[in-house]
C-alpha atoms as a PDB file:
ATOM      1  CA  UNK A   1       0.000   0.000   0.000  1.00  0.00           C
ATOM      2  CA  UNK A   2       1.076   3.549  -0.968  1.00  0.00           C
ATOM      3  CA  UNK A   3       0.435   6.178   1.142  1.00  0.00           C
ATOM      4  CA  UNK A   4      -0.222   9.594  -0.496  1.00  0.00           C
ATOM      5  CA  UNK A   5      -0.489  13.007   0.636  1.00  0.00           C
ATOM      6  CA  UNK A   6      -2.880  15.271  -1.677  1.00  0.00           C
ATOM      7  CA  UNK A   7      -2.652  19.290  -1.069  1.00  0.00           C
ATOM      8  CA  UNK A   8      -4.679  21.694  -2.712  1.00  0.00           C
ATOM      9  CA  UNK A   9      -5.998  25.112  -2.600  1.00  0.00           C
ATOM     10  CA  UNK A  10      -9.388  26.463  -3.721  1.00  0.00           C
ATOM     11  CA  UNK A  11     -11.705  29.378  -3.468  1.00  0.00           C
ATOM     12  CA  UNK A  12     -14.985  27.988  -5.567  1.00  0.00           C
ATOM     13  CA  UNK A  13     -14.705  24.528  -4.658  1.00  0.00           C
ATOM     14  CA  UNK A  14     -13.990  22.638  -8.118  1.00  0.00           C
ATOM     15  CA  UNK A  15     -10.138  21.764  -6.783  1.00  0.00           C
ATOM     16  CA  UNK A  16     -11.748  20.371  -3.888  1.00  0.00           C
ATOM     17  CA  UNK A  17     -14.032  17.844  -5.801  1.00  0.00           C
ATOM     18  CA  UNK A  18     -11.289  17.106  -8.079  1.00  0.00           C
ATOM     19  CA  UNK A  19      -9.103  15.974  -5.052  1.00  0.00           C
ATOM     20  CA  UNK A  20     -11.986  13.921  -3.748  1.00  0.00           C
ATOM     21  CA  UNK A  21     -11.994  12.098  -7.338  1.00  0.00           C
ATOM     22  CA  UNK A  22      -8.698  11.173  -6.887  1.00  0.00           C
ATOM     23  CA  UNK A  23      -8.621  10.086  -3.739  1.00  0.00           C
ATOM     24  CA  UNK A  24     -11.558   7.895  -3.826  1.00  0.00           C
ATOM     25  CA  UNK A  25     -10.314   6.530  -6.954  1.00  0.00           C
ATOM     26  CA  UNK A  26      -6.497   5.692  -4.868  1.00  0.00           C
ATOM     27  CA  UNK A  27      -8.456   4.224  -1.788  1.00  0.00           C
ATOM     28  CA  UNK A  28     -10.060   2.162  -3.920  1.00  0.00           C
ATOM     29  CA  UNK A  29      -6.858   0.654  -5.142  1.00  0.00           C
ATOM     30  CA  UNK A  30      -5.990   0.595  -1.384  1.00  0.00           C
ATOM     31  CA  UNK A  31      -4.312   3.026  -1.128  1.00  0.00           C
ATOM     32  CA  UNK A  32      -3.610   5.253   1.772  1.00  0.00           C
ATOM     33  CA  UNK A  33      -4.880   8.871   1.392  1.00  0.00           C
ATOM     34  CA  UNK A  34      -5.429  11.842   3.189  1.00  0.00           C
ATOM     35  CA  UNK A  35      -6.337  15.023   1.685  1.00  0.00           C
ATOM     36  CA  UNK A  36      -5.728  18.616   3.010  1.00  0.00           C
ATOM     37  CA  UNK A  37      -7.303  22.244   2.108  1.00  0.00           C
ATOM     38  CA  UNK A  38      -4.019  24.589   2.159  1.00  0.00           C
ATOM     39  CA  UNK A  39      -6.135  27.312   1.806  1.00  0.00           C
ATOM     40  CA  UNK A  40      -7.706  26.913   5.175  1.00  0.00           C
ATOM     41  CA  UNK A  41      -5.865  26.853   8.685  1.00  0.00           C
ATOM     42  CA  UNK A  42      -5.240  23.957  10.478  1.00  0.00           C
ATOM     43  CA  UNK A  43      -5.539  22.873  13.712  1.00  0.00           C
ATOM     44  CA  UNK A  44      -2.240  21.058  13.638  1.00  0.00           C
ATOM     45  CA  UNK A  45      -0.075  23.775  12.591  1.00  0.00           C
ATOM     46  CA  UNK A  46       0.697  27.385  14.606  1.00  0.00           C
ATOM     47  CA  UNK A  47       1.911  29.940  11.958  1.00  0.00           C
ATOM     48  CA  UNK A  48       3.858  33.083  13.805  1.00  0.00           C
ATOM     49  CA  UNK A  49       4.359  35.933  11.888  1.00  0.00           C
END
């Protein structure tokens, strides 16, 4: 099993189902997937500026 890591960044939502093909289509070939907005802040990440 691969495991993949699939950023992306969207503001009307069309790179978002895109991603969602793709990974459904890669967990279906078992693969391991896990998708992330970059566009949006996450929880596991503190950004100082």
């Amino acid at each position: 099993m691969t495991r993949f890591l699939l950023l992306y960044s969207t503001t009307d939502g069309h790179t978002r189902h895109i991603a969602e093909f793709m990974a459904k289509h890669w967990q279906a070939a078992e693969h391991d997937v896990s998708v992330q907005d970059v566009s949006l802040p996450s929880k596991r990440y503190q950004i100082y500026f």
